[in-house]
C-alpha atoms as a PDB file:
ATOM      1  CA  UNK A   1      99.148  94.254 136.545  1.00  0.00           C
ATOM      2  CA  UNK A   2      96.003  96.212 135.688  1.00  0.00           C
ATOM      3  CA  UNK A   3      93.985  96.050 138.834  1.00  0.00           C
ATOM      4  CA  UNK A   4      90.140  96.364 139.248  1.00  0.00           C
ATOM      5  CA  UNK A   5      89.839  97.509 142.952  1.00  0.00           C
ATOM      6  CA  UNK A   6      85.957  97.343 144.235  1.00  0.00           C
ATOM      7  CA  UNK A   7      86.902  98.566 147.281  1.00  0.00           C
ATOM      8  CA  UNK A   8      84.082  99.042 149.484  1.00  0.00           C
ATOM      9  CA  UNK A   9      81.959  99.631 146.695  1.00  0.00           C
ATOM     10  CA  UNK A  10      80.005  96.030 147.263  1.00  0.00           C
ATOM     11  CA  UNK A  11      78.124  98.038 149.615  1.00  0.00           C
ATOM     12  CA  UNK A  12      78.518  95.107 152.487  1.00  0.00           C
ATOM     13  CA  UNK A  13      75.916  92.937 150.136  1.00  0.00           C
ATOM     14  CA  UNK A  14      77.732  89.677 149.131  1.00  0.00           C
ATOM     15  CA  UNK A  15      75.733  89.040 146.365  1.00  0.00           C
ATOM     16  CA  UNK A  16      76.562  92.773 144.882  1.00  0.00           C
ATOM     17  CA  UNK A  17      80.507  91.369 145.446  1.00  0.00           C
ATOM     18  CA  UNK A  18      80.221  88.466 143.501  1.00  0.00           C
ATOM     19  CA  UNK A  19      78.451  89.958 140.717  1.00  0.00           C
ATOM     20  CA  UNK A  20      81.476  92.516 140.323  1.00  0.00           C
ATOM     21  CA  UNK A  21      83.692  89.209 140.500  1.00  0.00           C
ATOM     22  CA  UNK A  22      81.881  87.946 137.653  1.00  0.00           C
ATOM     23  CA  UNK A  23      81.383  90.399 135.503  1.00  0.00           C
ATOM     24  CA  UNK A  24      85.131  91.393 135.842  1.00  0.00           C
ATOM     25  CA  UNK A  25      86.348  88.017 135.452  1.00  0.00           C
ATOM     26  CA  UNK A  26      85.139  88.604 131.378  1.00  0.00           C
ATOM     27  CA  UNK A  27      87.747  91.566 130.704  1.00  0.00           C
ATOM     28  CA  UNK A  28      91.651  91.449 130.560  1.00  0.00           C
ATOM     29  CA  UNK A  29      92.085  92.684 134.375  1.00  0.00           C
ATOM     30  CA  UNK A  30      94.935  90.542 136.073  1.00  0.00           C
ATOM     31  CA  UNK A  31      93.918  91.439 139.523  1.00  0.00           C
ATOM     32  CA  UNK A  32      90.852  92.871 141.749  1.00  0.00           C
ATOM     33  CA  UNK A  33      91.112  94.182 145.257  1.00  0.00           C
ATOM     34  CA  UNK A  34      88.729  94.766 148.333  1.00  0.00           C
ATOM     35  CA  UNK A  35      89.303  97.299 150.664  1.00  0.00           C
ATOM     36  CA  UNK A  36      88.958  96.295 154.695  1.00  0.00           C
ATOM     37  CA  UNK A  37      89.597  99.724 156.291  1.00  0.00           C
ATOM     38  CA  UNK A  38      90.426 100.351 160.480  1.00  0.00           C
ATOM     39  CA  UNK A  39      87.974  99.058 163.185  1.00  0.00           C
ATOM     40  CA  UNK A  40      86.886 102.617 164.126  1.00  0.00           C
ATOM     41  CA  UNK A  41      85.622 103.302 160.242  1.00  0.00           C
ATOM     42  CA  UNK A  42      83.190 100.538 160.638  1.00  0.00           C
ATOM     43  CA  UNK A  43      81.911 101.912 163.818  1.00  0.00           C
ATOM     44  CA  UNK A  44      80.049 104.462 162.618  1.00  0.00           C
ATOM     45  CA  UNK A  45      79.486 102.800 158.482  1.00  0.00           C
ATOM     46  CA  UNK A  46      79.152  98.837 159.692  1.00  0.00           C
ATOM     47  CA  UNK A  47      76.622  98.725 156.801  1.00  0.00           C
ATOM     48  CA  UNK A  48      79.976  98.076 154.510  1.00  0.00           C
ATOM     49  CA  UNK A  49      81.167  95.255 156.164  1.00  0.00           C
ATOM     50  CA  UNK A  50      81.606  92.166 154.590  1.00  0.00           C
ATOM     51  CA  UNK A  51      81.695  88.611 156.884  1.00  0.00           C
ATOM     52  CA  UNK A  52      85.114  86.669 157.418  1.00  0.00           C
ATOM     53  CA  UNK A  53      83.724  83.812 154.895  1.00  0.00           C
ATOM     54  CA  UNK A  54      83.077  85.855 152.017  1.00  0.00           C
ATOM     55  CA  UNK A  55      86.217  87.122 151.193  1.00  0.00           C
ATOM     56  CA  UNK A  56      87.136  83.572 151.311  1.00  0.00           C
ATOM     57  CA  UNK A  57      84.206  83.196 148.666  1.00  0.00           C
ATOM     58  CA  UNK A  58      85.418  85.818 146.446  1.00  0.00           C
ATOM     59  CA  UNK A  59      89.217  84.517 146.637  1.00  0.00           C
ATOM     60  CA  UNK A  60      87.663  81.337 145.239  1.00  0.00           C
ATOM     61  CA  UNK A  61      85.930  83.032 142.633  1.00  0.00           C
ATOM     62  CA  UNK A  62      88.636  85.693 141.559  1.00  0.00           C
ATOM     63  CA  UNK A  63      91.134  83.011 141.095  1.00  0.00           C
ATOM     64  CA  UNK A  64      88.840  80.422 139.480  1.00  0.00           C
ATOM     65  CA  UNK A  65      88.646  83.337 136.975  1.00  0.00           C
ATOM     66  CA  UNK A  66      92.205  83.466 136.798  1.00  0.00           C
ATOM     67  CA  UNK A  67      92.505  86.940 138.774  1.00  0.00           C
ATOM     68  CA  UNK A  68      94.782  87.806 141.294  1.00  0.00           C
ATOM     69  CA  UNK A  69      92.882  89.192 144.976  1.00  0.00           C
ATOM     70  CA  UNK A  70      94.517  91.763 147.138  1.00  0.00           C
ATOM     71  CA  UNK A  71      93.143  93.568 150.114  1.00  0.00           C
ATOM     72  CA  UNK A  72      93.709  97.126 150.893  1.00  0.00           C
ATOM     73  CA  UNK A  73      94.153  96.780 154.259  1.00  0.00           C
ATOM     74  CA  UNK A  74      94.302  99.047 157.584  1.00  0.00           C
ATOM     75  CA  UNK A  75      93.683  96.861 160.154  1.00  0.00           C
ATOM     76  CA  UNK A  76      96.590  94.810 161.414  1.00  0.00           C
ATOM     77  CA  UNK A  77      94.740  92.412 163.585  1.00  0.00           C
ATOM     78  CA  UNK A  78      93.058  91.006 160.149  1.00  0.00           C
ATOM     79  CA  UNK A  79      96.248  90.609 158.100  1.00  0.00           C
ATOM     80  CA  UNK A  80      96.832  86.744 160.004  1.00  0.00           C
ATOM     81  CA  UNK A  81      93.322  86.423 159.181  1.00  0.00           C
ATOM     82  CA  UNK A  82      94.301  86.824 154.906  1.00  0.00           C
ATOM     83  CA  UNK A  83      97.240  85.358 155.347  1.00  0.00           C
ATOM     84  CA  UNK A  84      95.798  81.823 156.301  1.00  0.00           C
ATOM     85  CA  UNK A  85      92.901  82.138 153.472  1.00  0.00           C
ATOM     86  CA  UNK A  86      96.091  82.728 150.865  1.00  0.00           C
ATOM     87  CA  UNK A  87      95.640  86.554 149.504  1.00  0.00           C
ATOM     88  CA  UNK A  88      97.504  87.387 146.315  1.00  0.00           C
ATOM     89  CA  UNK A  89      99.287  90.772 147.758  1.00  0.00           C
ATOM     90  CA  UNK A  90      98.072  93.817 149.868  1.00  0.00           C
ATOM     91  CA  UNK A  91      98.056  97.346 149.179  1.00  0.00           C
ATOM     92  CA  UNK A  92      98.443  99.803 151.774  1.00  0.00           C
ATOM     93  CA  UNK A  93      96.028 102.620 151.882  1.00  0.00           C
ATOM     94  CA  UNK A  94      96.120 106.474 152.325  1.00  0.00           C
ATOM     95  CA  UNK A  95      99.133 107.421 154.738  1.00  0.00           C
ATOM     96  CA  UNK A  96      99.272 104.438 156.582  1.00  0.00           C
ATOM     97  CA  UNK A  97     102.732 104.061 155.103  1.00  0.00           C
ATOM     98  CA  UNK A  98     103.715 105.484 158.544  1.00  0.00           C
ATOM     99  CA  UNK A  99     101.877 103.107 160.936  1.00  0.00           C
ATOM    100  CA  UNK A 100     104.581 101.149 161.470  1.00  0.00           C
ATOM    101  CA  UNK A 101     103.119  98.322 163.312  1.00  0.00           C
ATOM    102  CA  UNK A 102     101.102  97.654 160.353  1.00  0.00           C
ATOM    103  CA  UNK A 103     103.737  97.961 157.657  1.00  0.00           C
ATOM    104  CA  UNK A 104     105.926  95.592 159.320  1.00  0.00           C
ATOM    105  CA  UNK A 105     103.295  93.125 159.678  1.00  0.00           C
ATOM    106  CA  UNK A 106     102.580  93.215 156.138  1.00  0.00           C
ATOM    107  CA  UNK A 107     106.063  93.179 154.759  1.00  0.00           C
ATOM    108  CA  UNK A 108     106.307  89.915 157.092  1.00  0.00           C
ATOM    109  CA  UNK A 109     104.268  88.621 154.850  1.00  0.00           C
ATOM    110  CA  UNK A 110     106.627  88.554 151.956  1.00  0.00           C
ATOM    111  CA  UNK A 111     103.824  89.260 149.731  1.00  0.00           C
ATOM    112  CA  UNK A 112     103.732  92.262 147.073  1.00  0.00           C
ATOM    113  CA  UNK A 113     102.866  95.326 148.725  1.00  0.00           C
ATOM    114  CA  UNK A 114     100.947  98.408 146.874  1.00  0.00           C
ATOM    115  CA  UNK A 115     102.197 101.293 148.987  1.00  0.00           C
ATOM    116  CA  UNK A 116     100.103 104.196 148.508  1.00  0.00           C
ATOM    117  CA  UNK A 117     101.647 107.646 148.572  1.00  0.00           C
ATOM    118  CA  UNK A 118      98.479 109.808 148.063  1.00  0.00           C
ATOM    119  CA  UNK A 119      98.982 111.514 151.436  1.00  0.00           C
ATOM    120  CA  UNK A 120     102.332 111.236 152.152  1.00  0.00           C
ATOM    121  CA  UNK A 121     105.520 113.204 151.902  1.00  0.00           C
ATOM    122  CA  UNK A 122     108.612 112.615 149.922  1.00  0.00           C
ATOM    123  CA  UNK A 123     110.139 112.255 153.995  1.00  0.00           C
ATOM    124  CA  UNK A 124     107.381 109.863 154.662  1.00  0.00           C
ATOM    125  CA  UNK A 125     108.170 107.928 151.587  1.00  0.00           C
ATOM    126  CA  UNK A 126     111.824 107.807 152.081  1.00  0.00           C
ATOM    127  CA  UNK A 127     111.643 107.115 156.150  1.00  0.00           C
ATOM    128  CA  UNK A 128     109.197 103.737 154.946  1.00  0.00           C
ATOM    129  CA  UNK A 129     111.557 102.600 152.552  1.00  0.00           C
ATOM    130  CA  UNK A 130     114.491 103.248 154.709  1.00  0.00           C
ATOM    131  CA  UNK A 131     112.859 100.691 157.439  1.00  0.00           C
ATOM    132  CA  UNK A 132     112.769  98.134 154.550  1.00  0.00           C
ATOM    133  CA  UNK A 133     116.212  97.748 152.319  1.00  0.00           C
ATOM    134  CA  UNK A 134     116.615  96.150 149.517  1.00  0.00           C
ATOM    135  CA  UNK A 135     112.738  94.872 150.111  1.00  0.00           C
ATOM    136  CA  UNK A 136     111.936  93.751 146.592  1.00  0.00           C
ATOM    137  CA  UNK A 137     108.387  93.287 147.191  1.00  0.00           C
ATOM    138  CA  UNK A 138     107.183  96.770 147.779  1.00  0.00           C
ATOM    139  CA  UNK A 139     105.908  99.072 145.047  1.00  0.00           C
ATOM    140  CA  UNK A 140     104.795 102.870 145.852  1.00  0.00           C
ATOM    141  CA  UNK A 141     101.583 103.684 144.322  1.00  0.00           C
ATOM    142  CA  UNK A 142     101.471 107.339 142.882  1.00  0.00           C
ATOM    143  CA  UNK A 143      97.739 108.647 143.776  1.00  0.00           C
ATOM    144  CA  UNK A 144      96.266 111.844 144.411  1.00  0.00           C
ATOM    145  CA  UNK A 145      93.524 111.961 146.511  1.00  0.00           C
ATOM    146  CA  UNK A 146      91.774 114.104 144.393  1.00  0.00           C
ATOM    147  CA  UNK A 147      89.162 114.568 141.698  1.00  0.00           C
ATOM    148  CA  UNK A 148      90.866 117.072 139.624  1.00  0.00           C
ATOM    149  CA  UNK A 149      92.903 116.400 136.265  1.00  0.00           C
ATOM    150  CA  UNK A 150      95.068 119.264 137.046  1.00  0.00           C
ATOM    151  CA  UNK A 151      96.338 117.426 140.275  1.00  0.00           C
ATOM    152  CA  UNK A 152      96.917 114.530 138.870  1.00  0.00           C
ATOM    153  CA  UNK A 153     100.747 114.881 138.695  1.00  0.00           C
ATOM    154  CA  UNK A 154     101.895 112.222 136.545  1.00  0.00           C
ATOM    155  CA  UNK A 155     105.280 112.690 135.969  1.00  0.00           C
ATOM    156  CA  UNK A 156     105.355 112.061 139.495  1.00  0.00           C
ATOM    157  CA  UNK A 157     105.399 108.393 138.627  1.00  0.00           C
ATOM    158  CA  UNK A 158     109.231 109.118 137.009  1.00  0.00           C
ATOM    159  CA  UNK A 159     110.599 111.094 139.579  1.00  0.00           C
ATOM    160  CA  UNK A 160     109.285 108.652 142.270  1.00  0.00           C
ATOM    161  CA  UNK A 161     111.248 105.576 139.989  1.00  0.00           C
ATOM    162  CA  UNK A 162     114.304 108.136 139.923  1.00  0.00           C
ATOM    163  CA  UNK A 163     114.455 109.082 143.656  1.00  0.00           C
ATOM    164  CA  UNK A 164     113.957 105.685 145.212  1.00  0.00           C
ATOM    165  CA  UNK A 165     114.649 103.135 142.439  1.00  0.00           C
ATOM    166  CA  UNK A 166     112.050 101.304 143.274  1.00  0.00           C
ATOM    167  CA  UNK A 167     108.637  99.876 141.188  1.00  0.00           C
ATOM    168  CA  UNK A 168     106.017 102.790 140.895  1.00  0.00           C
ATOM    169  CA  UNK A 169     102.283 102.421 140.154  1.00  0.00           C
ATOM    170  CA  UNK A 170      99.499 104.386 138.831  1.00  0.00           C
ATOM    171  CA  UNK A 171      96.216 104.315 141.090  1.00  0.00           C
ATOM    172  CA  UNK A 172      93.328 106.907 139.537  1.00  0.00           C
ATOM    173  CA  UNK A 173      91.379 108.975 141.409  1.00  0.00           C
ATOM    174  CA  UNK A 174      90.412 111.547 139.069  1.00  0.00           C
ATOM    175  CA  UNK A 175      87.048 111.702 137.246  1.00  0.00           C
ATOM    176  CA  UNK A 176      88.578 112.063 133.262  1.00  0.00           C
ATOM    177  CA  UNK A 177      89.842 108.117 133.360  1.00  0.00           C
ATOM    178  CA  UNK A 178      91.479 108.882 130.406  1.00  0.00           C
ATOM    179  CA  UNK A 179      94.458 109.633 132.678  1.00  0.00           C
ATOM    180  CA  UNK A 180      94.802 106.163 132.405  1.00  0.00           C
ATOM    181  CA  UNK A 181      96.170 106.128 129.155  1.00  0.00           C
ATOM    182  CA  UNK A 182      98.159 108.781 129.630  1.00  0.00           C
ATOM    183  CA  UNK A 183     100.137 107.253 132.268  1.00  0.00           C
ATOM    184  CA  UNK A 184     101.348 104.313 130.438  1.00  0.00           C
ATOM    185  CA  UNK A 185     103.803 106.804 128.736  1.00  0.00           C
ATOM    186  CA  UNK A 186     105.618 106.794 132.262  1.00  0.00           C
ATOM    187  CA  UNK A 187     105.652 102.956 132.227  1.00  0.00           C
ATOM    188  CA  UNK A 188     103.886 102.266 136.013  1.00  0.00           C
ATOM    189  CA  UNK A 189     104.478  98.561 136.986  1.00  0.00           C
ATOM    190  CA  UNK A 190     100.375  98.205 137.725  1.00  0.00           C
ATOM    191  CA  UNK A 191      97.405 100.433 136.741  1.00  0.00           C
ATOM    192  CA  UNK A 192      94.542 100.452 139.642  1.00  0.00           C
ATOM    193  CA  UNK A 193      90.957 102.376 139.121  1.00  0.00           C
ATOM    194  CA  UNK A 194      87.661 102.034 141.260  1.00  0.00           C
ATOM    195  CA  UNK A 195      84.888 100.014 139.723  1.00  0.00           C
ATOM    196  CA  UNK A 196      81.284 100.487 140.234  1.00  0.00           C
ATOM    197  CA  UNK A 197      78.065  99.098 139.131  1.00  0.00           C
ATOM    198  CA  UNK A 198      75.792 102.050 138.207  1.00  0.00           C
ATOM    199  CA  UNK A 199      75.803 105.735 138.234  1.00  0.00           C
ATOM    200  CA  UNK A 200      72.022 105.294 140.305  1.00  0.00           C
ATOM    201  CA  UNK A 201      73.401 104.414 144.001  1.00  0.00           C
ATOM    202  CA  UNK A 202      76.476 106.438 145.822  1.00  0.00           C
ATOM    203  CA  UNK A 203      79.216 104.625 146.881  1.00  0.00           C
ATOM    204  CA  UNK A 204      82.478 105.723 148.934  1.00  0.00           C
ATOM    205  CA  UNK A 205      84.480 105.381 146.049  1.00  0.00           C
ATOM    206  CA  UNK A 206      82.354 107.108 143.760  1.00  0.00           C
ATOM    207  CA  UNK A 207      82.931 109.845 141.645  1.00  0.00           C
ATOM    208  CA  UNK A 208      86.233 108.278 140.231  1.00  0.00           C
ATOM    209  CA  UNK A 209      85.172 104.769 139.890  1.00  0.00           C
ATOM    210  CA  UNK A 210      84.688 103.509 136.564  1.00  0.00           C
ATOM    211  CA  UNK A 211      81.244 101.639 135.169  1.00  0.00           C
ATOM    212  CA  UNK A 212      82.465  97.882 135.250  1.00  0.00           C
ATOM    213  CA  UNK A 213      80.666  97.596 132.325  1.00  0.00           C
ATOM    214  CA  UNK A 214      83.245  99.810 130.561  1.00  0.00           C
ATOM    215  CA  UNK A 215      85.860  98.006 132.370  1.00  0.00           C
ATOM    216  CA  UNK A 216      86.562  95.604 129.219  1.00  0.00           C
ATOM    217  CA  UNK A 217      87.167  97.617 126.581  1.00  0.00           C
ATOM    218  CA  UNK A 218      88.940  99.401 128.883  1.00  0.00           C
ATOM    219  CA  UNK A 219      91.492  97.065 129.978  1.00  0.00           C
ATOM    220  CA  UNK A 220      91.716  95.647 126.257  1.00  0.00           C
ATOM    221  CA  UNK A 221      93.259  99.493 125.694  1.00  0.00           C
ATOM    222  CA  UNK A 222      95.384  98.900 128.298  1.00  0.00           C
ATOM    223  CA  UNK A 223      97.054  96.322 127.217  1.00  0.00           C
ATOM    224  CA  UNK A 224      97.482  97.165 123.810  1.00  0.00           C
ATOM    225  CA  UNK A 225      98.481 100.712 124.130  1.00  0.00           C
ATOM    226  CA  UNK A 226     101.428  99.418 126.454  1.00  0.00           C
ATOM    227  CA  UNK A 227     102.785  97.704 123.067  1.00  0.00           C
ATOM    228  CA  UNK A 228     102.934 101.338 121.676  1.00  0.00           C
ATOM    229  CA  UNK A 229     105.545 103.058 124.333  1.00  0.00           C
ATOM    230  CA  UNK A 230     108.222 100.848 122.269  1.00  0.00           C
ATOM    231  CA  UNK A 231     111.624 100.654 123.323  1.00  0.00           C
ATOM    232  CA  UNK A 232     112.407 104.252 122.232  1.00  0.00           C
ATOM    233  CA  UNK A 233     115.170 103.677 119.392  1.00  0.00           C
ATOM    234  CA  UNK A 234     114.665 105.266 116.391  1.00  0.00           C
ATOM    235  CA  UNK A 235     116.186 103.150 113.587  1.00  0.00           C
ATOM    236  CA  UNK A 236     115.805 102.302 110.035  1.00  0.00           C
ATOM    237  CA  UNK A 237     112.234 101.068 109.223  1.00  0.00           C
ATOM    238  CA  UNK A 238     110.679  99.750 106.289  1.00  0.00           C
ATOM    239  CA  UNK A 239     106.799 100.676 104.939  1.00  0.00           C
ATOM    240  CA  UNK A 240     104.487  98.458 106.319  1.00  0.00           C
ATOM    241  CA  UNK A 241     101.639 101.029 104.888  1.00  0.00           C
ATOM    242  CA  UNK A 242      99.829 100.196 101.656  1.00  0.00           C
ATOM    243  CA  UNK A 243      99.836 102.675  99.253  1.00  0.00           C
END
C-alpha cells in the first residue's frame, strides 16, 4: 500500500482533518493514517486531540473514498475503542515495539500491524517477533527518525526481509522525498510519508511531511515506477523503439 499518514498534523481541528481526507481521496493513495499517541503526550499538547466521534467521521469518509484508515497508536486503553468503530490496520509507533502490553493487544486484533523499527535494535526487533511466530499479519517498518539523507539507510529494508523473513516497509522521514523512489528498488510491501497542508503553520510532523497538494502526482510515480523494478531476467527482447 502507499500510505498517506496525517498524523497529528490536523492540528486537533476536525474540519482541517477532513479537508486532508478529501483532498487525498483524489490521488492514487490506498491508505491514510492518524496518529493517537500515549495519555501523558496529550497532557501537556491537548490542543492535538481529536474527539472519539471524529475518527469515526473520517473512517466514513476515508473509506467512502475507497481508502484504507489505520491509527498509529500508543495507547492501549483506546485500541477496544478502534476496534468496535472497524479500523483498517494499526501501526505501531517509535519503540513501542517493546511495550508488550500494547503489542499483544494489538496483535489480538488480527489486524495488519505496521511495526516501526526507527528506534529499535536488531535485539528489540528479533525479541518482538520471537513473542509472535509465524504471525502473518505483522510488517516491520524501516524508518529513521531522522532528517538527514545520509541516514536514511535503505538497504536496510533488504537485510531486515533477509534476517527475519518477514514483510518490510518504507516510512520517510527525511526532507529529500525523493527517497521515496529510491526505495522501490528494495521492493517495501507499503510506502508511508507525512502529509501536510502548507509550508505557513508548524506541525509535529513537519519538516518531512510532504505538501498534500503534491501528494498526487506523487503517488501516480509510485505506482508506475513499481512496474519498472521488473522481474530481473534478462532475456531476448525485441525493439519496441521507433527509429
Amino acid at each position: 500500500m502507499i500510505i498517506a499518514e496525517i498524523g497529528l498534523n490536523h492540528l486537533g481541528d476536525i474540519k482541517q482533518a477532513r479537508r486532508y481526507v478529501n483532498l487525498l481521496s483524489h490521488s492514487s493513495i490506498d491508505a491514510i493514517t492518524l496518529q493517537v499517541r500515549e495519555k501523558e503526550y496529550y497532557k501537556e499538547k491537548p490542543h492535538l486531540l481529536l474527539d472519539d466521534v471524529d475518527y469515526i467521521n473520517l473512517k466514513h469518509l476515508a473509506q467512502s473514498h475507497g481508502k484504507k484508515l489505520g491509527i498509529a497508536l500508543a495507547d492501549v486503553s483506546k485500541i477496544d475503542y478502534f476496534e468496535s468503530i472497524g479500523v483498517d490496520f494499526y501501526k505501531i509507533i517509535r519503540n513501542d515495539i517493546t511495550n508488550t502490553v500494547l503489542t499483544d493487544k494489538l496483535i489480538s486484533t488480527n489486524k495488519k500491524i505496521i511495526a516501526s523499527t526507527g528506534l529499535s535494535s536488531h535485539s528489540d526487533i528479533k525479541k518482538f517477533l520471537s513473542r509472535y511466530p509465524d504471525n502473518q499479519n505483522i510488517t516491520l517498518n524501516h524508518t529513521q527518525l531522522s532528517y538527514d539523507i545520509n541516514d536514511c539507510n535503505l538497504s536496510a529494508i533488504a537485510s531486515l526481509k533477509e534476517n527475519f523473513n518477514i514483510n518490510v516497509s518504507y516510512g520517510s522521514h527525511c526532507k529529500n522525498y525523493n527517497t521515496l523512489y529510491m526505495a522501490l528498488c528494495y521492493k517495501p510491501s507499503d510506502i508511508l510519508f507525512y502529509v501536510k497542508e502548507t509550508n505557513s503553520k508548524k506541525y509535529p510532523d513537519d519538516k518531512h511531511a510532504i505538501l498534500i497538494y503534491n501528494v498526487p502526482v506523487l503517488s501516480k510515480n509510485l505506482k508506475e515506477l513499481t512496474i519498472a523494478i521488473g522481474d530481473g531476467v534478462k532475456g531476448k527482447f525485441e525493439n519496441k523503439i521507433d527509429r
